[in-house]
Protein backbone atom coordinates (compact mmCIF):
# COMPACT_ATOMS: atom_id res chain seq x y z
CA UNK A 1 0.54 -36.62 -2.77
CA UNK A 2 2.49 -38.84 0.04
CA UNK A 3 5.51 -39.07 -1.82
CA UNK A 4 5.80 -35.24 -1.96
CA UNK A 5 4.78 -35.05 1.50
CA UNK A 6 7.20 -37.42 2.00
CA UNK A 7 10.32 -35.48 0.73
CA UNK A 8 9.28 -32.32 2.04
CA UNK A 9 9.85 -33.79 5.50
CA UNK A 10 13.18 -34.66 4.59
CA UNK A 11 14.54 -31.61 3.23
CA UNK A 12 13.17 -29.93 6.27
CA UNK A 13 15.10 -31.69 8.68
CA UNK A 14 18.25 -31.40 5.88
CA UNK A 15 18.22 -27.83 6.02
CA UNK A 16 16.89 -27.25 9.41
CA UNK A 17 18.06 -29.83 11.29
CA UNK A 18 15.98 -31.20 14.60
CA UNK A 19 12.54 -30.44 14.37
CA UNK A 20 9.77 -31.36 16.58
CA UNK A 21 6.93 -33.66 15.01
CA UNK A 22 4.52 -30.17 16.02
CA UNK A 23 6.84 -28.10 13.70
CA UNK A 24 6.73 -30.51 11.52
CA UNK A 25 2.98 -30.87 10.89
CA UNK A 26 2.90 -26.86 10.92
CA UNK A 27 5.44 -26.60 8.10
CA UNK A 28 3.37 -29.52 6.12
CA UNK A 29 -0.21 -28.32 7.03
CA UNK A 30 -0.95 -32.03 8.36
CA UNK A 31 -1.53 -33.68 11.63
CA UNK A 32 1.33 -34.62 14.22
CA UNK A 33 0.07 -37.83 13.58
CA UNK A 34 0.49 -37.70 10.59
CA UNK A 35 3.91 -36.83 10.91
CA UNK A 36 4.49 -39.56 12.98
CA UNK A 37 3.31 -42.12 10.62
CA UNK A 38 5.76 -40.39 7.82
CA UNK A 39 8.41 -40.84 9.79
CA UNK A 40 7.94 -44.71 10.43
CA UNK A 41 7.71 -44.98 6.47
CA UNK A 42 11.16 -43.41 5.89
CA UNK A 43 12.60 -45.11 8.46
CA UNK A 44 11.38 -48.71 6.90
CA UNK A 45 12.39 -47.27 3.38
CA UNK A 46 16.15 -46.50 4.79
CA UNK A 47 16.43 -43.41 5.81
CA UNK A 48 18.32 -42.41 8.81
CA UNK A 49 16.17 -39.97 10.67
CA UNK A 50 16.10 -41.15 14.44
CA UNK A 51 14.54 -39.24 17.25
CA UNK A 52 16.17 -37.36 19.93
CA UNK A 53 14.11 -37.43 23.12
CA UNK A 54 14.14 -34.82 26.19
CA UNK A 55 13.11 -30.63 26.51
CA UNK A 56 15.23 -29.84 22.97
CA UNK A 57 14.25 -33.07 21.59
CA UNK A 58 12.88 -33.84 18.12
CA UNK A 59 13.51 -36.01 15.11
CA UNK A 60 17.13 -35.51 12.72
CA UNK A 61 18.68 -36.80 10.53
CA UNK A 62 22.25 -38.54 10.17
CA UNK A 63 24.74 -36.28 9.27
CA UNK A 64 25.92 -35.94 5.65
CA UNK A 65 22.97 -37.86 4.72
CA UNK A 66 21.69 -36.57 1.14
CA UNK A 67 19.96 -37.82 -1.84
CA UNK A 68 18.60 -36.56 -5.07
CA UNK A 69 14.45 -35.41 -4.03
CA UNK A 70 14.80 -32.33 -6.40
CA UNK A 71 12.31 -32.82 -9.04
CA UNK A 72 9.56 -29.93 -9.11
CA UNK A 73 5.81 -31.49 -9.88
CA UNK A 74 3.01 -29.35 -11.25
CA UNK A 75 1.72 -27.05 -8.47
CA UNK A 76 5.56 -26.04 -7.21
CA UNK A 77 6.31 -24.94 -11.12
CA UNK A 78 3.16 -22.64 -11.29
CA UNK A 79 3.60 -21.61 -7.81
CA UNK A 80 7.31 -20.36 -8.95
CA UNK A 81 5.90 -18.74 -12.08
CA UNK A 82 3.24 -17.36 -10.05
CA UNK A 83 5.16 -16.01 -7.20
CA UNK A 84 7.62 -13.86 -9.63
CA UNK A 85 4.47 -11.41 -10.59
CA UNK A 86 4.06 -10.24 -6.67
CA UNK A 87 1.80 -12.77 -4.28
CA UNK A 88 0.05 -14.60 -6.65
CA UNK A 89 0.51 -17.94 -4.47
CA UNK A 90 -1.53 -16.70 -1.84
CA UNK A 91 -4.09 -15.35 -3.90
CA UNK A 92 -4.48 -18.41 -5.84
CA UNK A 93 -3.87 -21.13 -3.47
CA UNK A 94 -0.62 -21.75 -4.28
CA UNK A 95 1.33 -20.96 -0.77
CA UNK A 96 1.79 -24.32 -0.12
CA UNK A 97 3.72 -25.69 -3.22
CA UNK A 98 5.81 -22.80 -3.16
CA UNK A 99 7.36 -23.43 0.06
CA UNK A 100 7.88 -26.76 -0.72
CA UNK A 101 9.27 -25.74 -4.31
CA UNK A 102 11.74 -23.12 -2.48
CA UNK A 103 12.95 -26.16 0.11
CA UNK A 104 13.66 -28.09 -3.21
CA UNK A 105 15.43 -24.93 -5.37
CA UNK A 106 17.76 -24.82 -2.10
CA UNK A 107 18.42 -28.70 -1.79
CA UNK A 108 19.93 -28.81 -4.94
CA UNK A 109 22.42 -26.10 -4.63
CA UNK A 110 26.04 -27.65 -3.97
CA UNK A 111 26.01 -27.76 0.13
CA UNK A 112 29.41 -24.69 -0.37
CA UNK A 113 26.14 -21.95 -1.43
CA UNK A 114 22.94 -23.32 0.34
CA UNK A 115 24.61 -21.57 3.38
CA UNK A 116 25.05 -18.15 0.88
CA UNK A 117 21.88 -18.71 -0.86
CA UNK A 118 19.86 -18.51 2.79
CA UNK A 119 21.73 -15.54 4.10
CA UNK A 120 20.62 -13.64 0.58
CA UNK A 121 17.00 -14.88 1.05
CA UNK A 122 16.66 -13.51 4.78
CA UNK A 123 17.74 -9.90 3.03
CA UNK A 124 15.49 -9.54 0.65
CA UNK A 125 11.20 -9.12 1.75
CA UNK A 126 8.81 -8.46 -0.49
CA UNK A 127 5.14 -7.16 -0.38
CA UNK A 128 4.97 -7.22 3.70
CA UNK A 129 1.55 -7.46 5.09
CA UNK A 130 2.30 -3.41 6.26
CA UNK A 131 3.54 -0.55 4.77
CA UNK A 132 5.63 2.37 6.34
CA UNK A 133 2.18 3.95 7.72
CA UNK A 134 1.16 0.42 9.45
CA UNK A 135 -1.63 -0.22 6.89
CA UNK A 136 -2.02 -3.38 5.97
CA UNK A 137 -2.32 -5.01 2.97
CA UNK A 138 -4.49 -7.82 3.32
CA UNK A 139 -5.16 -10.28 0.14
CA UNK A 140 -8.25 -11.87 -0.90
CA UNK A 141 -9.14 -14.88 1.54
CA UNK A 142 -10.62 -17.70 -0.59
CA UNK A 143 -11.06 -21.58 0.80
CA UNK A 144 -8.48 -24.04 -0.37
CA UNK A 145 -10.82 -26.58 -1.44
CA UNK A 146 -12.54 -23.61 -3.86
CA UNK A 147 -9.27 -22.56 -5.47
CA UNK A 148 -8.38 -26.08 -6.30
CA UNK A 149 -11.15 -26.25 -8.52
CA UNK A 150 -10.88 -22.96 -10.33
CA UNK A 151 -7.22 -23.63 -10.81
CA UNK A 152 -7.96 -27.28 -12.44
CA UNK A 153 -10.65 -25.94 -14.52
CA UNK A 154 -8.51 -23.02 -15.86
CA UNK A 155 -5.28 -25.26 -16.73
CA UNK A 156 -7.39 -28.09 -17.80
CA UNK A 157 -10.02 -26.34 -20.50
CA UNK A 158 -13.07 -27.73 -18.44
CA UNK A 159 -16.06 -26.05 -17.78
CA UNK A 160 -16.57 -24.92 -14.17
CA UNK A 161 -19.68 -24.34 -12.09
CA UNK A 162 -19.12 -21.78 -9.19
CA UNK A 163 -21.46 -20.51 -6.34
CA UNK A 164 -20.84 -17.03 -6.81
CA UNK A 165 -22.13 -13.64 -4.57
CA UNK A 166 -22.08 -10.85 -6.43
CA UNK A 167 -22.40 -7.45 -5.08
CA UNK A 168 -26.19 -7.09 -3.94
CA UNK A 169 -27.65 -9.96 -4.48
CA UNK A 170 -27.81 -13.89 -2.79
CA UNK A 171 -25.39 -16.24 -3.84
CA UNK A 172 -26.18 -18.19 -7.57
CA UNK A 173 -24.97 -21.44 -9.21
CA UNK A 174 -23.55 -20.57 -12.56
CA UNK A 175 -21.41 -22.27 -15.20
CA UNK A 176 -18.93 -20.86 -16.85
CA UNK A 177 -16.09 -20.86 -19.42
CA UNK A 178 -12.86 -20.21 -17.52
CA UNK A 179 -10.23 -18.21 -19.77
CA UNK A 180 -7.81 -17.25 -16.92
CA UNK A 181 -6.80 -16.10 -13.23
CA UNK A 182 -5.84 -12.55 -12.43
CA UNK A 183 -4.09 -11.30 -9.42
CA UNK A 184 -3.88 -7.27 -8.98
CA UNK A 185 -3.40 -5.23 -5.70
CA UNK A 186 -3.98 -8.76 -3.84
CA UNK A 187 -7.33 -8.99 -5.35
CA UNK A 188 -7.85 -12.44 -7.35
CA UNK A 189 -9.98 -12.66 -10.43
CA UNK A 190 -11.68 -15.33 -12.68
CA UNK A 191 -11.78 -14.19 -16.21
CA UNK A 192 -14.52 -16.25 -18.38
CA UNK A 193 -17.35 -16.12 -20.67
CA UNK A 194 -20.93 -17.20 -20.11
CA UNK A 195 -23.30 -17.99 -22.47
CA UNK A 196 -20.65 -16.30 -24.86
CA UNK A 197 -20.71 -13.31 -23.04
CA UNK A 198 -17.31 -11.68 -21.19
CA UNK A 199 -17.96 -12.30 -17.55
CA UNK A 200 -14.70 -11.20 -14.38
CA UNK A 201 -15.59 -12.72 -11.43
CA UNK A 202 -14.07 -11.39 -7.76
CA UNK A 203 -12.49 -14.91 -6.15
CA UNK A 204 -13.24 -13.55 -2.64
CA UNK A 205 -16.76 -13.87 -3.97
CA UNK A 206 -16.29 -17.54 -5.31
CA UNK A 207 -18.08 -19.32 -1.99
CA UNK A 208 -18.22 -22.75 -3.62
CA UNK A 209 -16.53 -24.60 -7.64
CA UNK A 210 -17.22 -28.01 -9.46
CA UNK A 211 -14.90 -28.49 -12.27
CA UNK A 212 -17.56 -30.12 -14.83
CA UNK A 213 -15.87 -32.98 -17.88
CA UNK A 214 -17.21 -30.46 -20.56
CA UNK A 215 -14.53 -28.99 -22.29
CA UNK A 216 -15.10 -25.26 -21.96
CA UNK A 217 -15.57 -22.80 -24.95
CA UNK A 218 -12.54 -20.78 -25.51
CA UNK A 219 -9.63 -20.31 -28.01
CA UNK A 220 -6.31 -22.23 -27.84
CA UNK A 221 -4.32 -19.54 -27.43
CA UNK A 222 -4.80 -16.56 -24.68
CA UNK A 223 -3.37 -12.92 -23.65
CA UNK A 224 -4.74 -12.51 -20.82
CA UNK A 225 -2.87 -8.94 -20.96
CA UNK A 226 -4.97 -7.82 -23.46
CA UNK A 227 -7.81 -9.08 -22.01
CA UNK A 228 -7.85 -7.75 -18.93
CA UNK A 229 -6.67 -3.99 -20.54
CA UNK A 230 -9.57 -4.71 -22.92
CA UNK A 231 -12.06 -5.68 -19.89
CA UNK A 232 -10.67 -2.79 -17.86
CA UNK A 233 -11.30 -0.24 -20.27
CA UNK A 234 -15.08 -1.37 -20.71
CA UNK A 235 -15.57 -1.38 -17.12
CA UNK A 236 -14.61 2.63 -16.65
CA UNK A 237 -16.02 3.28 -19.63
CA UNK A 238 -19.91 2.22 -18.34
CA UNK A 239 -22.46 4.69 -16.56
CA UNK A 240 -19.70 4.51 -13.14
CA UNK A 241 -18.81 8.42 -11.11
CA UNK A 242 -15.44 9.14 -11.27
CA UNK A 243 -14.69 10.90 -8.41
CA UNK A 244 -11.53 12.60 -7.86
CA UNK A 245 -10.80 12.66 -4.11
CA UNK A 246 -8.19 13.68 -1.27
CA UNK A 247 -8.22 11.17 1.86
CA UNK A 248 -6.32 11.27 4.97
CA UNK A 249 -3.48 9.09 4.79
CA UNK A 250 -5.00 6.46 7.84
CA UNK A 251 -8.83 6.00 6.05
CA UNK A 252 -7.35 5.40 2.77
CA UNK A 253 -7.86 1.81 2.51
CA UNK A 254 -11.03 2.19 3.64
CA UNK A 255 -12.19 4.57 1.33
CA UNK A 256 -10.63 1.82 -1.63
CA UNK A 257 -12.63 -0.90 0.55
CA UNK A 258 -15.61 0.78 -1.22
CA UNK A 259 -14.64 1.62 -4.75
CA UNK A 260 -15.08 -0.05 -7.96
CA UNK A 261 -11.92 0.99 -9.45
CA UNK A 262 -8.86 3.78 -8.58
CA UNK A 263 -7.40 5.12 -11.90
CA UNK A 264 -4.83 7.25 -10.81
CA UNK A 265 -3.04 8.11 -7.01
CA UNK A 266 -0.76 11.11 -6.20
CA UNK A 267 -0.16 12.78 -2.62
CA UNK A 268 -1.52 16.33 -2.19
CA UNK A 269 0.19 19.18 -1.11
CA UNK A 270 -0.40 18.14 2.76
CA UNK A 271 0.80 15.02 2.24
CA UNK A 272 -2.74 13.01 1.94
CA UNK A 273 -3.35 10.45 -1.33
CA UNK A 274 -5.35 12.67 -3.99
CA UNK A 275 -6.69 9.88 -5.79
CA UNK A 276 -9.38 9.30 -8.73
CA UNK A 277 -12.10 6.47 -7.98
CA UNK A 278 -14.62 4.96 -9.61
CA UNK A 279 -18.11 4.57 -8.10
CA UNK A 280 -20.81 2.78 -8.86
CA UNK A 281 -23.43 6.51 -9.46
CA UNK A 282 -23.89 9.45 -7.12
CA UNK A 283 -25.49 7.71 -4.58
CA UNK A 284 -22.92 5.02 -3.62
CA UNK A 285 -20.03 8.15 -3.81
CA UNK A 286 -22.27 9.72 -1.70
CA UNK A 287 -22.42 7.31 1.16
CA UNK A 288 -19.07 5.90 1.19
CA UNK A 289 -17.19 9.14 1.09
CA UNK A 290 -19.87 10.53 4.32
CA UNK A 291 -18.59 7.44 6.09
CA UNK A 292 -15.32 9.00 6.10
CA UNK A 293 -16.18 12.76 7.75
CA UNK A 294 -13.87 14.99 7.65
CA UNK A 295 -10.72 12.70 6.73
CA UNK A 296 -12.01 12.96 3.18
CA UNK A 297 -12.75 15.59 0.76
CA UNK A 298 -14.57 15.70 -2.83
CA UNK A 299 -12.75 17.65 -4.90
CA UNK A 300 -14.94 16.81 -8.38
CA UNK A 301 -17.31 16.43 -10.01
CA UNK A 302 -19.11 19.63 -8.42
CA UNK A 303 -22.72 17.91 -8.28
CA UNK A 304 -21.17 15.35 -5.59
CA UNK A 305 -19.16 18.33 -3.52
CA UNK A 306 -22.82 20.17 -3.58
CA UNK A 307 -24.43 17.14 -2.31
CA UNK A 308 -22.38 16.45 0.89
CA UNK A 309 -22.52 20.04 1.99
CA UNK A 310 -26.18 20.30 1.26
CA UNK A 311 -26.38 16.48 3.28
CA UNK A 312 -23.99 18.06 6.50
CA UNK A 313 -26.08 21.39 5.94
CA UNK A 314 -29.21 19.36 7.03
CA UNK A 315 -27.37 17.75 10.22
CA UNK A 316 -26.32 20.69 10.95
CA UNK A 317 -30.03 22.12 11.08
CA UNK A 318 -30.92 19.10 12.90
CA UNK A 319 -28.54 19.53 15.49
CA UNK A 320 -28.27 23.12 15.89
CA UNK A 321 -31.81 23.77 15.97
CA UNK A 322 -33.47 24.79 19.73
CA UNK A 323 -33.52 21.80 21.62
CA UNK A 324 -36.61 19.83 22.40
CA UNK A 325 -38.37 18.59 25.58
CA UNK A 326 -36.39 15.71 27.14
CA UNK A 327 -37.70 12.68 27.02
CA UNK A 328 -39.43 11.38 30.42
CA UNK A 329 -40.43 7.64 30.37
CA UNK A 330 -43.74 7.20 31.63
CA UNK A 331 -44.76 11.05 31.34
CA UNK A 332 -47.71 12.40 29.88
């Protein structure tokens, strides 16, 4: 992985010009020693990058110095394929080999457009971290190290053992069949079989993966389309409350923070999401939507709307009833 290393540094300084050995090792997620050492190696291998000491110092290259460094390896291709469905290289790992895919996609443009092709870039965002209410939009978080693993298993058609924590209970080694990665809302997903039984696993949940030598037990072919509007289907379709919902515009990711699913989302009347949810039963609906207090109302099913009022009826009691001797430490 040097050599890519390698001409990542140099297209960095091509495009950017002077760059400290700090920015450097920032842009290439290494150490500044590390940098330093890659610099010493073009330098012996002929390239002209020299170093420019003082306050604005850094290292450059010659001018008009170019060369052909634009071939894309494996993880910059996927990374490009994966990036044109939303932010699928950060949830699967794949942040890294895009940027250095994107500094290669700009190197080979004749030098008359790279100037064009920038100015374009810096106009276009998509998917910030916020929306126009300030909420942000924060993707799965799952190790490097883990995602590596997953990934190779999936391309490769090897078995994979994971370390997985599933909702309410302690984390378990178990091996898989990996069919496929999923991205939606930010949220990654490993789609598999175990013991030949469909099995979706939450990546944010994935503390720990061993890509086994087995090959793993699935077809050649794969829609993972299907399969997920297939899996999908089977999950609202089990003993889960749907719960339909309104939610005051500044709790509303934390009322999804505790959902299973949302099936549909339209604003009310008042301007707050209306939305319909998916709960685990009665009891979890219960509890995450009296988290919320009055910035949320139940609007169906009728059983759930009677519980909460009968719930706030019985603070209400509590609270409202005549109030009791104070407490005196050390009294009778």
């Amino acid at each position: 992985m040097r050599a890519d290393r390698l001409v990542s540094l140099v297209l960095l300084l091509r495009q950017r010009g002077r760059l400290t050995a700090d920015t450097l090792a920032r842009e290439l997620e290494v150490s500044t020693r590390t940098v330093l050492r890659d610099i010493e190696a073009l330098s012996a291998a002929g390239v002209p990058v020299y170093a420019e000491r003082g306050r604005h110092g850094g290292f450059a290259l010659l001018p008009g110095f170019r060369t052909e460094l634009t071939g894309l390896n494996h993880d910059e291709a996927l990374a490009l394929l994966a990036a044109g469905s939303g932010r699928g290289e950060q949830v699967f790992g794949l942040g890294a080999a895009l940027a250095s895919a994107m500094r290669k996609v700009v190197d080979a443009l004749p030098e008359s457009h790279q100037a064009t092709a920038g100015d374009a870039a810096r106009r276009f965002l998509v998917d910030p971290e916020t929306d126009l209410l300030s909420r942000r939009t924060a993707a799965d978080e799952v190790p490097g190290a883990t995602m590596v693993e997953v990934r190779r298993a999936v391309l490769a058609g090897h078995k994979l053992r994971i370390r997985y924590a599933a909702t309410g209970q302690g984390p378990q080694w178990r091996t898989v069949d990996p069919i496929g990665l999923v991205t939606v809302r930010d949220r990654g997903y490993l789609l598999a079989t175990r013991s030949g039984e469909d099995r979706t696993y939450r990546l944010s949940r994935v503390l720990a993966a061993e890509e086994l030598p087995e090959p793993a037990q699935r077809p050649d072919r794969v829609d993972l389309d299907r399969i997920w509007r297939e899996r999908s289907a089977r999950f609202l379709a089990d003993d889960h409350l749907t719960v339909l919902v309104r939610v005051n515009p500044v709790r509303r990711e934390e009322l999804l923070g505790t959902v299973l699913a949302v099936r549909a989302e339209a604003p009310d009347a008042d301007g707050w999401p209306r939305l319909e949810v998916t709960f685990q039963d009665s009891r979890h609906a219960e509890w995450a939507l009296w988290q919320l207090g009055t910035d949320a109302e139940a609007l169906a099913p009728q059983s759930l709307r009677n519980a909460l009022r009968d719930r706030a009826a019985t603070v209400a009691a509590r609270y409202g009833a005549a109030s009791r001797e104070p407490f005196r430490p050390g009294g009778p």
